[in-house]
Structures are given as C-alpha cells and as structure tokens.
C-alpha atoms as a PDB file:
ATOM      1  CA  UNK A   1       5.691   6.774   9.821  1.00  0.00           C
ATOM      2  CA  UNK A   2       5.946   3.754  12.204  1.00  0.00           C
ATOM      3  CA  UNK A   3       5.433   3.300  15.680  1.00  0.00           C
ATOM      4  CA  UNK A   4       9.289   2.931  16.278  1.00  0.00           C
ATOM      5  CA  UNK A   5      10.264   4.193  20.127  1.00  0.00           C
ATOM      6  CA  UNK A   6      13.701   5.824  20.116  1.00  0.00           C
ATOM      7  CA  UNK A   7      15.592   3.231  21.803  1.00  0.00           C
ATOM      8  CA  UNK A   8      14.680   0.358  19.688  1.00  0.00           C
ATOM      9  CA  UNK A   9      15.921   3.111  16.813  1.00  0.00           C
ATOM     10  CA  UNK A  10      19.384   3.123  18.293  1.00  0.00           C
ATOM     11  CA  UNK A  11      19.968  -0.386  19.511  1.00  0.00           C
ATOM     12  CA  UNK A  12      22.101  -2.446  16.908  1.00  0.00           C
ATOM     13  CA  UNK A  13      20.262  -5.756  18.080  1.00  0.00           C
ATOM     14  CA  UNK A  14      16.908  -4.496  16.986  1.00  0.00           C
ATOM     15  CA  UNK A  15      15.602  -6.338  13.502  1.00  0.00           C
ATOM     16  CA  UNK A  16      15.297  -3.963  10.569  1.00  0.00           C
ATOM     17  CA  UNK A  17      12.104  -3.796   9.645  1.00  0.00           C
ATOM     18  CA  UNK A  18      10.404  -3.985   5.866  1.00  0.00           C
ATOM     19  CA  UNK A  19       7.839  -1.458   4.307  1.00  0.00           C
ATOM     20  CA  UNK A  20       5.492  -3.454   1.612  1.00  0.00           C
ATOM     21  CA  UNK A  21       3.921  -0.858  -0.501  1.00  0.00           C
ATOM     22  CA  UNK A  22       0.477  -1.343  -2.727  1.00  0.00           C
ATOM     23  CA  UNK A  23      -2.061   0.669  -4.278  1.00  0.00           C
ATOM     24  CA  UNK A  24      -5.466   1.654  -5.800  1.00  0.00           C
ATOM     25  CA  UNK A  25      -7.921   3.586  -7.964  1.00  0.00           C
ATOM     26  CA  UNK A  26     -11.552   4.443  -6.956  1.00  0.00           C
ATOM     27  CA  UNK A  27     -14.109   6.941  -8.592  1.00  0.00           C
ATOM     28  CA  UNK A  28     -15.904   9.351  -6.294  1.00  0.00           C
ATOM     29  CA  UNK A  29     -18.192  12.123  -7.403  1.00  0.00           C
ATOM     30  CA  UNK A  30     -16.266  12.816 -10.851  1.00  0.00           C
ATOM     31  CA  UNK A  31     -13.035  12.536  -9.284  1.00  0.00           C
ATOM     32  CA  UNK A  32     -10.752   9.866  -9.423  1.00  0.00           C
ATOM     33  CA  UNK A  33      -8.194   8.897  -6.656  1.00  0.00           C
ATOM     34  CA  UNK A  34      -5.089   6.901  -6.069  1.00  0.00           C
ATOM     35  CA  UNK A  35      -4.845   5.048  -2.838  1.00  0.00           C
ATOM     36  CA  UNK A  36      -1.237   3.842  -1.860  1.00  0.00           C
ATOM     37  CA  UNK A  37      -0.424   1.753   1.297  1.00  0.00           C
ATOM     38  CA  UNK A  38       2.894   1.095   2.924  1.00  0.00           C
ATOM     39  CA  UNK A  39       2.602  -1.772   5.482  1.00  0.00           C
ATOM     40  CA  UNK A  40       5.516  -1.404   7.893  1.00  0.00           C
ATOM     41  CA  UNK A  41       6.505  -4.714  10.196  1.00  0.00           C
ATOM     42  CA  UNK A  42       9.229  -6.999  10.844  1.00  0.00           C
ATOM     43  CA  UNK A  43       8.918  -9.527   7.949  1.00  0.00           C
ATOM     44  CA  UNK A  44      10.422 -12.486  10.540  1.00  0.00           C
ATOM     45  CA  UNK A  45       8.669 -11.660  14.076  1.00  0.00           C
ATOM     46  CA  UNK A  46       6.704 -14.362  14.832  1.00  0.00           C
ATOM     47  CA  UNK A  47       2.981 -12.180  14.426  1.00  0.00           C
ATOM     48  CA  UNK A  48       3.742 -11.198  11.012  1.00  0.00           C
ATOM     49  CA  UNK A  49       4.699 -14.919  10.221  1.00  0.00           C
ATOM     50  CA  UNK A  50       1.328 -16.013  11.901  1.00  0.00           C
ATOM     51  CA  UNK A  51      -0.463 -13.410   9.791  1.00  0.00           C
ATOM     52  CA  UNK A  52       1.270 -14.533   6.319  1.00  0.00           C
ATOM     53  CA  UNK A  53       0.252 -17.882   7.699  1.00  0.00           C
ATOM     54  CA  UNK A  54      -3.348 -17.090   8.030  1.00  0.00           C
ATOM     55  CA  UNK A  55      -3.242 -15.462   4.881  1.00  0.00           C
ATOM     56  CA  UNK A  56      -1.748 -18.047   2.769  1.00  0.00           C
ATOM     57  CA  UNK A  57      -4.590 -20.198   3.826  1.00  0.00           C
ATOM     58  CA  UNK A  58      -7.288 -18.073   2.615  1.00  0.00           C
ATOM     59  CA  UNK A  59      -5.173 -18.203  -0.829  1.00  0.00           C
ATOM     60  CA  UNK A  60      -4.926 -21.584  -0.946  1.00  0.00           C
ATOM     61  CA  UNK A  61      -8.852 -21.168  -1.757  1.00  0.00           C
ATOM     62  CA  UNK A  62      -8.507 -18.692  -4.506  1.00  0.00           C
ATOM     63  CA  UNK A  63      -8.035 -19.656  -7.865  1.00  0.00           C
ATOM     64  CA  UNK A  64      -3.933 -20.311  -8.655  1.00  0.00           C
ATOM     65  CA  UNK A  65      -2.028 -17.342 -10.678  1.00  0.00           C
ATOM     66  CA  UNK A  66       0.044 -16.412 -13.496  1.00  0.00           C
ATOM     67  CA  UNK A  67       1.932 -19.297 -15.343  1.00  0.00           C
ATOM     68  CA  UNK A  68       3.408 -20.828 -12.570  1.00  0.00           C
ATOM     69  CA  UNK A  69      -0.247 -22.059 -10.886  1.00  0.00           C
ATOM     70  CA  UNK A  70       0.399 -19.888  -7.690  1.00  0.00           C
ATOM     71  CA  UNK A  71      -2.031 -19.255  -5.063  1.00  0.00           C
ATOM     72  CA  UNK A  72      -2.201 -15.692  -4.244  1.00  0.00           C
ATOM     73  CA  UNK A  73      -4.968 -13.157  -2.493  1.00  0.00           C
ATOM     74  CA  UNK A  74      -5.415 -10.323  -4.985  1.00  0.00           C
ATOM     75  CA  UNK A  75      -8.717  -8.000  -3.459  1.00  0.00           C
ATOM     76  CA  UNK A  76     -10.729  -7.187  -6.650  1.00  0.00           C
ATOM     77  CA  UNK A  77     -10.695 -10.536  -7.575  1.00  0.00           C
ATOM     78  CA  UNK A  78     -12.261 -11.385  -3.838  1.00  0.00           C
ATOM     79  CA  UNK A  79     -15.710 -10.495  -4.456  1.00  0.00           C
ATOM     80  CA  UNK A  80     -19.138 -12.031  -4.760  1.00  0.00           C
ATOM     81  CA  UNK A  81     -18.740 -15.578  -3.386  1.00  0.00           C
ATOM     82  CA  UNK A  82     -15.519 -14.783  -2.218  1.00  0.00           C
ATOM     83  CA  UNK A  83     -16.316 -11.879  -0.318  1.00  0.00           C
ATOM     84  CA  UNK A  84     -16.258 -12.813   2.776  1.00  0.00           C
ATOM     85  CA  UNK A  85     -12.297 -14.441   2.464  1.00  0.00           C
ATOM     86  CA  UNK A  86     -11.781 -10.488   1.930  1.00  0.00           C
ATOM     87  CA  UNK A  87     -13.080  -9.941   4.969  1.00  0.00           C
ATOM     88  CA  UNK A  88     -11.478 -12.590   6.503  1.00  0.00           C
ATOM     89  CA  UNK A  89      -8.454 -11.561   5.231  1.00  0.00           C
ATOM     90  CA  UNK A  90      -8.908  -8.240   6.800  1.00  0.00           C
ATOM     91  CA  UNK A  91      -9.839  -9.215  10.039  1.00  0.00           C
ATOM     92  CA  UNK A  92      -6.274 -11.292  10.354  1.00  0.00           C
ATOM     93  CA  UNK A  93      -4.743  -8.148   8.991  1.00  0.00           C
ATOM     94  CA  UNK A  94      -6.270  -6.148  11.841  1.00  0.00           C
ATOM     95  CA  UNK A  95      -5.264  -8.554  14.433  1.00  0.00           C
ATOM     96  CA  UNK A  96      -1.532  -7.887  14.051  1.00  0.00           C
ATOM     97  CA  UNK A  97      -0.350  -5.323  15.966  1.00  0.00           C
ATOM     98  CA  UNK A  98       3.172  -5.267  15.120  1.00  0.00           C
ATOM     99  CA  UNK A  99       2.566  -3.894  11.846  1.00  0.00           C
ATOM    100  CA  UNK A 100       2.396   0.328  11.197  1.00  0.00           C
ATOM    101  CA  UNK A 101      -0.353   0.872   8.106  1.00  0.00           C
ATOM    102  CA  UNK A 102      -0.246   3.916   6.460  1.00  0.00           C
ATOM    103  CA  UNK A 103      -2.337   5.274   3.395  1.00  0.00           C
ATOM    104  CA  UNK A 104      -1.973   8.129   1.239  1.00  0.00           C
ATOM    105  CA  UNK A 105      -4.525   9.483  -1.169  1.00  0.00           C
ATOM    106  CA  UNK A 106      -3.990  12.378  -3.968  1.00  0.00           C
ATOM    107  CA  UNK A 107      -6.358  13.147  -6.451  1.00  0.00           C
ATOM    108  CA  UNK A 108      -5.469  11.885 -10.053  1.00  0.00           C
ATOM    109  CA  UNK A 109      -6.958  14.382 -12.443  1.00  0.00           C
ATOM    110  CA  UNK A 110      -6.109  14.368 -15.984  1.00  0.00           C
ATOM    111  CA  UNK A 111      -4.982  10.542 -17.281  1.00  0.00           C
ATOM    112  CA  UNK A 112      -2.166  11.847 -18.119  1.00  0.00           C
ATOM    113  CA  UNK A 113      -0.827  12.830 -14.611  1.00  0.00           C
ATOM    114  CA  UNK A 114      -1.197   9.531 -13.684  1.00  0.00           C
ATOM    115  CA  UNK A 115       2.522   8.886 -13.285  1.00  0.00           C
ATOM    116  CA  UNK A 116       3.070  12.557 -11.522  1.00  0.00           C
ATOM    117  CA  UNK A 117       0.294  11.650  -8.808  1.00  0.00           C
ATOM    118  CA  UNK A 118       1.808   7.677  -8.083  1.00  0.00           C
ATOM    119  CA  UNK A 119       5.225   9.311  -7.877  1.00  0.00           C
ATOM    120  CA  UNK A 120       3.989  12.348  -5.335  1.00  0.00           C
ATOM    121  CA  UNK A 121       2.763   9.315  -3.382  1.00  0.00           C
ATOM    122  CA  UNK A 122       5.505   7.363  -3.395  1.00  0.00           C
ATOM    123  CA  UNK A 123       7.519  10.586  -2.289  1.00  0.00           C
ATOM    124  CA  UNK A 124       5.111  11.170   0.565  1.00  0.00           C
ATOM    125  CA  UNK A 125       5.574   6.758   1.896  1.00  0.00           C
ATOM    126  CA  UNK A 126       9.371   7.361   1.224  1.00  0.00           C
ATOM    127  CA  UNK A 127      10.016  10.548   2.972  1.00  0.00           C
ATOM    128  CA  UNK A 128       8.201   9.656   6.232  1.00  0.00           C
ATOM    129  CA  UNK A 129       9.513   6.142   6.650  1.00  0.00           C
ATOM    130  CA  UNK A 130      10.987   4.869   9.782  1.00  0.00           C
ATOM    131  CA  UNK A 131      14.743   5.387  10.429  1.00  0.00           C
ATOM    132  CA  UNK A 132      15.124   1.436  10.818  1.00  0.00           C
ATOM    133  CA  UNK A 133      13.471   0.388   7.639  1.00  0.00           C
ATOM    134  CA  UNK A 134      15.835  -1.445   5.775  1.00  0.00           C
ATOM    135  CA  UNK A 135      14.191  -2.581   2.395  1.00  0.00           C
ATOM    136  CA  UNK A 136      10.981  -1.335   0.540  1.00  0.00           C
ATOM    137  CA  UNK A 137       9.230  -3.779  -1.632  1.00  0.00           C
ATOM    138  CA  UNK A 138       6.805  -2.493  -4.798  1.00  0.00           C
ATOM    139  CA  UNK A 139       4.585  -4.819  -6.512  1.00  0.00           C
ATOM    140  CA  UNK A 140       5.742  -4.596  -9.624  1.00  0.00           C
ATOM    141  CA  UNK A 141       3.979  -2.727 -12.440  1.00  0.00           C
ATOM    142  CA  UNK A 142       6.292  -4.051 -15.381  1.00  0.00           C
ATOM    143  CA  UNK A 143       4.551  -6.748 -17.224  1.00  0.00           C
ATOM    144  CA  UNK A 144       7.459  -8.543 -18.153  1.00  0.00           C
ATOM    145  CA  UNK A 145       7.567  -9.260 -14.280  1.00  0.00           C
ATOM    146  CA  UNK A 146       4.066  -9.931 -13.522  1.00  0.00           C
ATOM    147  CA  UNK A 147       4.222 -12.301 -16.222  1.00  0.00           C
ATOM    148  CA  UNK A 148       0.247 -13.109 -17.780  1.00  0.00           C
ATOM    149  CA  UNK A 149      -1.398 -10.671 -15.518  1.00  0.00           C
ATOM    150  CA  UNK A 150      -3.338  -7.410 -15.937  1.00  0.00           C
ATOM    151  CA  UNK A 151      -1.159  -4.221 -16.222  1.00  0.00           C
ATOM    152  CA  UNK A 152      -1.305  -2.451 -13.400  1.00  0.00           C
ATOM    153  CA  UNK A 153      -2.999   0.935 -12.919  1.00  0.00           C
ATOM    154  CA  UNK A 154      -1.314   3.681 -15.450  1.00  0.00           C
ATOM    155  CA  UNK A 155       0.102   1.208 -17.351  1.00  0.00           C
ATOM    156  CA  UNK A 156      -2.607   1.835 -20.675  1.00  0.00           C
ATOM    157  CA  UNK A 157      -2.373  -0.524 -23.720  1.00  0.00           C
ATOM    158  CA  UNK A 158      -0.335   1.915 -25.673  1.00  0.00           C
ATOM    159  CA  UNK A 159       2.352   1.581 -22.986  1.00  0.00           C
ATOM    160  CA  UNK A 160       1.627  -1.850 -21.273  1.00  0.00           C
ATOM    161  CA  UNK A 161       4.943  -3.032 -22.739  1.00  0.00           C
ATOM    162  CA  UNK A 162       7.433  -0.464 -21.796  1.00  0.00           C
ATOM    163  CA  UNK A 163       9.044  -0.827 -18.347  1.00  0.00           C
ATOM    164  CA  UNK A 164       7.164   1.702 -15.864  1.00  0.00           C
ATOM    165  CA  UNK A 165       9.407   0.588 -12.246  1.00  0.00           C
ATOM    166  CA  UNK A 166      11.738   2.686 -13.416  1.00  0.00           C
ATOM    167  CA  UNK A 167       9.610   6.019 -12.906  1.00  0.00           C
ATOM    168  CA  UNK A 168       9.814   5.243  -9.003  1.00  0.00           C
ATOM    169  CA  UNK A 169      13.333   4.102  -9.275  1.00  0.00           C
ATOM    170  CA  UNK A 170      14.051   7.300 -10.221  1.00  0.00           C
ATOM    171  CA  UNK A 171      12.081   9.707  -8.007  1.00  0.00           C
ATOM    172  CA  UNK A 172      13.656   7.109  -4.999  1.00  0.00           C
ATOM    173  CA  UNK A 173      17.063   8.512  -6.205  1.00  0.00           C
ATOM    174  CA  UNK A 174      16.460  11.734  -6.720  1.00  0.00           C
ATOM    175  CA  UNK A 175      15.133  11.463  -2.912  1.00  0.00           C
ATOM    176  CA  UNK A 176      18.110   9.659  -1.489  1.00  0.00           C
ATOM    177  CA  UNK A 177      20.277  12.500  -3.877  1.00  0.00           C
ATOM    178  CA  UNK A 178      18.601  15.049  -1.802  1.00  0.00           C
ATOM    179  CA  UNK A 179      19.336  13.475   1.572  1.00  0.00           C
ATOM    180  CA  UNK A 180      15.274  13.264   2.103  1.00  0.00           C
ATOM    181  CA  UNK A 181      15.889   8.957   1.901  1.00  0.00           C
ATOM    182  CA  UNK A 182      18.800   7.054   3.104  1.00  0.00           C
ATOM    183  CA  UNK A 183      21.447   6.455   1.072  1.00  0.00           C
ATOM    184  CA  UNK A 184      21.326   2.634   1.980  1.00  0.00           C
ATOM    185  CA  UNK A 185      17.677   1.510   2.090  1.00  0.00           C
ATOM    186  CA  UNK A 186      17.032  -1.626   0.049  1.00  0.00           C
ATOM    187  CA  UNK A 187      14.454  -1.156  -3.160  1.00  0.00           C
ATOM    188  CA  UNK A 188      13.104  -4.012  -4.297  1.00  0.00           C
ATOM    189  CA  UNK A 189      10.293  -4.225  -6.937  1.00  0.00           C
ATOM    190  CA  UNK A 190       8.398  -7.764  -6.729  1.00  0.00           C
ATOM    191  CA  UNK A 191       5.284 -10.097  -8.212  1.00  0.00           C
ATOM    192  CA  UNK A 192       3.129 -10.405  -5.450  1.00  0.00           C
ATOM    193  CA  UNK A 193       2.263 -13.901  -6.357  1.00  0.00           C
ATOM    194  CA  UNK A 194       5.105 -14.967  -4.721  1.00  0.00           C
ATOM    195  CA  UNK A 195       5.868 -12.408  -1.954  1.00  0.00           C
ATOM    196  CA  UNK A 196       3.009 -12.416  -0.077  1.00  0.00           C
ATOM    197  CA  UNK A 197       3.506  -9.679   2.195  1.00  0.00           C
ATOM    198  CA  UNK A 198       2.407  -8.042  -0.606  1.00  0.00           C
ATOM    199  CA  UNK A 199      -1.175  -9.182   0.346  1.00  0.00           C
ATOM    200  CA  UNK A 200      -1.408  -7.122   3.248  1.00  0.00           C
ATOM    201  CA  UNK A 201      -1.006  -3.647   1.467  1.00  0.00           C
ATOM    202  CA  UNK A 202      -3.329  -4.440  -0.971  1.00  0.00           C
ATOM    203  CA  UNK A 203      -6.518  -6.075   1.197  1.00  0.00           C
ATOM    204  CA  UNK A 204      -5.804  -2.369   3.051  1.00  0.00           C
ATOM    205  CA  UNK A 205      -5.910  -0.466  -0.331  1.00  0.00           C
ATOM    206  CA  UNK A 206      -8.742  -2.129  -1.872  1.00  0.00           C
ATOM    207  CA  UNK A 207     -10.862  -1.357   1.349  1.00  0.00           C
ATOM    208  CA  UNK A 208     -10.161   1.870   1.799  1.00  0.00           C
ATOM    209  CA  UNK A 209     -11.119   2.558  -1.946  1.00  0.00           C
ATOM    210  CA  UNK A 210     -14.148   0.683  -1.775  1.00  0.00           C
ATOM    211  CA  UNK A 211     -14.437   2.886   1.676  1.00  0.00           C
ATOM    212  CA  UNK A 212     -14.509   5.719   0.019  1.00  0.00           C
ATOM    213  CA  UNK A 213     -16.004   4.854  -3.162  1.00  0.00           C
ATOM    214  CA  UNK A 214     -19.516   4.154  -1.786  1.00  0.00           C
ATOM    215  CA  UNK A 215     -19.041   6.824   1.513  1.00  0.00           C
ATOM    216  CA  UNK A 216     -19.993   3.541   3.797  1.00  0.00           C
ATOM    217  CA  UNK A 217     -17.610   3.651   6.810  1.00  0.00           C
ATOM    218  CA  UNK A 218     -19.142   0.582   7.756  1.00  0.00           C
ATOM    219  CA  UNK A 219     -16.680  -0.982   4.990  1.00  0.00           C
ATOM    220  CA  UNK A 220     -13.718  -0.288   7.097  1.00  0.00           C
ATOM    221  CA  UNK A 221     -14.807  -1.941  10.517  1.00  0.00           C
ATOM    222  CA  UNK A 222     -12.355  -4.268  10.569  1.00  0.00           C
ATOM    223  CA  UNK A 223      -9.231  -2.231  10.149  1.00  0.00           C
ATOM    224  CA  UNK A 224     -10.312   1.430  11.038  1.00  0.00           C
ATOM    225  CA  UNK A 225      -8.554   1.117  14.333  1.00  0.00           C
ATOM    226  CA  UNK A 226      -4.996  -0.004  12.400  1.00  0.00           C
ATOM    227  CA  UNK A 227      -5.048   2.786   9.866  1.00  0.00           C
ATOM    228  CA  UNK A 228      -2.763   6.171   9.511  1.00  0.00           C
ATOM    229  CA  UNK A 229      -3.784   8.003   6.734  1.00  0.00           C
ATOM    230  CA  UNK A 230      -2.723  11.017   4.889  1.00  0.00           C
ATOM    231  CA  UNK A 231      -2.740  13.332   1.572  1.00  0.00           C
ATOM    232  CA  UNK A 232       0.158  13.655  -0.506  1.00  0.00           C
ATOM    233  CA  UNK A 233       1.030  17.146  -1.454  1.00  0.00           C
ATOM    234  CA  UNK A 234       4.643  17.479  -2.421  1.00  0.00           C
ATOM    235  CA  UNK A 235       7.059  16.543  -5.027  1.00  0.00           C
ATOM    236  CA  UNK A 236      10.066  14.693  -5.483  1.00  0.00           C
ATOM    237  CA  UNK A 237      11.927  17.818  -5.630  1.00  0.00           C
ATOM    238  CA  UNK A 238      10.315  18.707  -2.563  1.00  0.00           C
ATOM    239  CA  UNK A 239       7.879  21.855  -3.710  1.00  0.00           C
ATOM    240  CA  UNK A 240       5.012  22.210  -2.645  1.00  0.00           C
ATOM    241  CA  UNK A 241       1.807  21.721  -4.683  1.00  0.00           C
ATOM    242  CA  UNK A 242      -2.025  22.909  -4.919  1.00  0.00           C
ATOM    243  CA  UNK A 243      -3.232  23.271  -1.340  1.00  0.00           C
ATOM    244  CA  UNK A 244      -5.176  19.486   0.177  1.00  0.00           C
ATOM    245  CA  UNK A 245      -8.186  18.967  -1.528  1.00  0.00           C
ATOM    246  CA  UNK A 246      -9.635  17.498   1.957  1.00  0.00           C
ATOM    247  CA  UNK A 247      -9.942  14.323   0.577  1.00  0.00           C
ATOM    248  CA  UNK A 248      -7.929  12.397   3.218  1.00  0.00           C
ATOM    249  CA  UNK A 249      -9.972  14.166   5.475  1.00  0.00           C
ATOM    250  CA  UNK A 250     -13.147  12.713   4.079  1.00  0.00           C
ATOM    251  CA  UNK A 251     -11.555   8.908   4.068  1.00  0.00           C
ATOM    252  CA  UNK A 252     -10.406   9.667   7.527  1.00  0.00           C
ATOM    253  CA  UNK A 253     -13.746  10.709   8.981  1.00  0.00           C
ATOM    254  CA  UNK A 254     -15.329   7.496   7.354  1.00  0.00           C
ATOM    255  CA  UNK A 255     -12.143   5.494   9.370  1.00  0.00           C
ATOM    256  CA  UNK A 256     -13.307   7.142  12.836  1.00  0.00           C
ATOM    257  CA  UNK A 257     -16.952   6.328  11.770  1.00  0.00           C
ATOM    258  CA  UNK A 258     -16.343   2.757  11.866  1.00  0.00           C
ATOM    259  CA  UNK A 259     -14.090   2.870  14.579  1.00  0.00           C
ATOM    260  CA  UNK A 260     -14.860   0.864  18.321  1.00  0.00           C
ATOM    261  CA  UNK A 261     -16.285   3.140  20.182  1.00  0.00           C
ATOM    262  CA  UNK A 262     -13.694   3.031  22.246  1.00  0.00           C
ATOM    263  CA  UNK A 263     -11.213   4.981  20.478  1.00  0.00           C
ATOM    264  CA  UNK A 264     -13.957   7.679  19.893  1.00  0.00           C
END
C-alpha cells in the first residue's frame, strides 16, 4: 500500500513505520458512502514531525475539546469561518512527501450494513499494508473513550453505549488467523484529541467526501497529487462480493481532474 522499496523492507535499521486510519460518510445521488483513509509515514522522521507541527498550530485556533480543554483539528467542524484552516491544513498535508495516503470507498446501503461495509474496509487498509508497518492506530468509535463527543458514524443512539472497537478487533484477528495480516502488527484504538496524527486521515477523508459529494474536483486541488484510492470488495473471510459499483472510479476521475497538469 506504501511506497516502501525492497531494500528499505529488508534492512533491520530502517524505522517501522505507523498507518493512522480515519473515515467518512457522504450522500451522493441516493447513495450513501463510507470513505476510510489510512495515512502511512514514519511517526518520528523529521517531515512528519514538521507536519504535526504545522498542524497543531492551526488547532491551537480551533475551539478546545472534550473534558480535558484540548485543542484538536476535527474537519466538519472546520467550516464557514474556519474554512480556510481546512484548507490550510490540507495544503501542509500535501506538502509531506514521506507519507503514503490511501482511501477506500464501498457503498453503504441498508443502515443496517453499516458495520459489514466499515469492516470490508478495514479488511481492504489491513490486507494491503506495507510489510514494515508496525502499529495501526483507529480513532476510536467507543464513547466511553472519546469521552463527551459525538458517536461516531454507525454508532446510532440505540447503541451509542455499547463498545463498537471490538467489531474491527475482531475482523483484524480473524485476518492475522488467516495469515492475510501479520501475526505481530501493533493495534491500537485512540481519541484523536490527543494523537494527532489522527488529523491527517481525517482532513483527507472529509475532502474526499465533500469531493465527491458535490462532483467538484476542484475540492481536491490540494491533495489530488498525494492520493491512492480504491474500492473495497472483499470480506474478512476473504470472498468475494457484488462486482465494483465504479464508484472509486468516479472519486478517482474527480482526483485526476484537479490534478497539476503535470501529472496529466
């Protein structure tokens, strides 16, 4: 999934890297989607500490978070007057080449296959990570962990107090069972108030979903170039389902769209 070369895969001396993993809902022509990003890099190289840098600067402008008063950049919330610290946000985002982004989309459907479509994504990140990724970090979708905050997507009122991290634990093991994930890679579900790598997956989500929401490619100018994306077709259990509905397609052709011209 990253842009790994095959001798930095085999030399001992090489940093493991971390995959930070966020996601999204958008609404397109009677069909909703679910956007999930996986932000690849090496948390401790000195770009990606620049970028967190950068980033924790535009958060010190956003209103503080959860009980604790924390500062934190969380993309819906960036609109209107804020707007353009998204975009800001983004363009720091864009500027960091040591990072791999990838995005995977799947079609939703019924609300109840909510928790089947997140978890076909989350096979699809998971089964094409990098060889040297060490640990995978979730935001977290329990609210006992994200403390006074909105439940995340899926999580409706009727459930918004059961634990839902453990529906990814589990297709994670049943992956690893299968020999389809590495036996020893790190997961780690986390509040993205205080992890803010975290940031980076969702500033990517969110514009991609707003991307393809409105059908603007103009929307993704600042991080076409930086983005791999993808539809998510198969299971934990690794069948096969319905053939792609093209929708990756569509996001992709909106990336190219706003890409330099350069690369086109």
């Amino acid at each position: 999934m990253g842009n790994t070369t095959s001798s930095e895969r085999t030399d001992p001396k090489v940093r493991r890297r971390h995959a930070f993993i966020d996601e999204t809902e958008r609404n397109t022509a009677g069909d909703r989607w679910y956007l999930m990003c996986a932000v690849t890099v090496n948390p401790n190289s000195y770009a990606t500490l620049e970028t967190i840098r950068d980033l924790s600067q535009i958060a010190q402008r956003q209103p503080t978070t959860d009980r604790l008063h924390r500062h934190a950049i969380h993309s819906k919330e960036m609109r209107g007057s804020r707007e353009t610290d998204l975009f800001d946000a983004e363009e720091i985002i864009a500027a960091d080449k040591s990072m791999h982004i990838d995005v995977v989309i799947r079609r939703i459907g019924h609300t109840k296959r909510f928790e089947d479509t997140r978890q076909v994504c989350v096979t699809h990140l998971m089964t094409h990570l990098d060889s040297d990724v060490q640990m995978t970090m979730f935001d977290s979708r329990d609210p006992l962990e994200t403390k006074t905050r909105k439940p995340k997507p899926g999580v409706d009122p009727i459930t918004r107090h059961e634990l839902v991290n453990h529906h990814d634990l589990a297709t994670i093991n049943q992956l690893k069972t299968g020999g389809r994930v590495k036996a020893d890679l790190d997961i780690v579900r986390a509040n993205d108030v205080g992890n803010p790598h975290l940031w980076i997956p969702d500033v990517v989500a969110y514009a991609c979903g707003q991307a393809l929401a409105s059908g603007n490619p103009q929307r993704l100018t600042r991080l076409a170039s930086r983005l791999h994306i993808s539809e998510a077709v198969t299971r934990p259990d690794s069948t096969e389902l319905a053939p792609s509905t093209g929708i990756a397609d569509k996001l992709e052709t909106l990336r190219h769209q706003a890409s330099p011209k350069t690369e086109q």
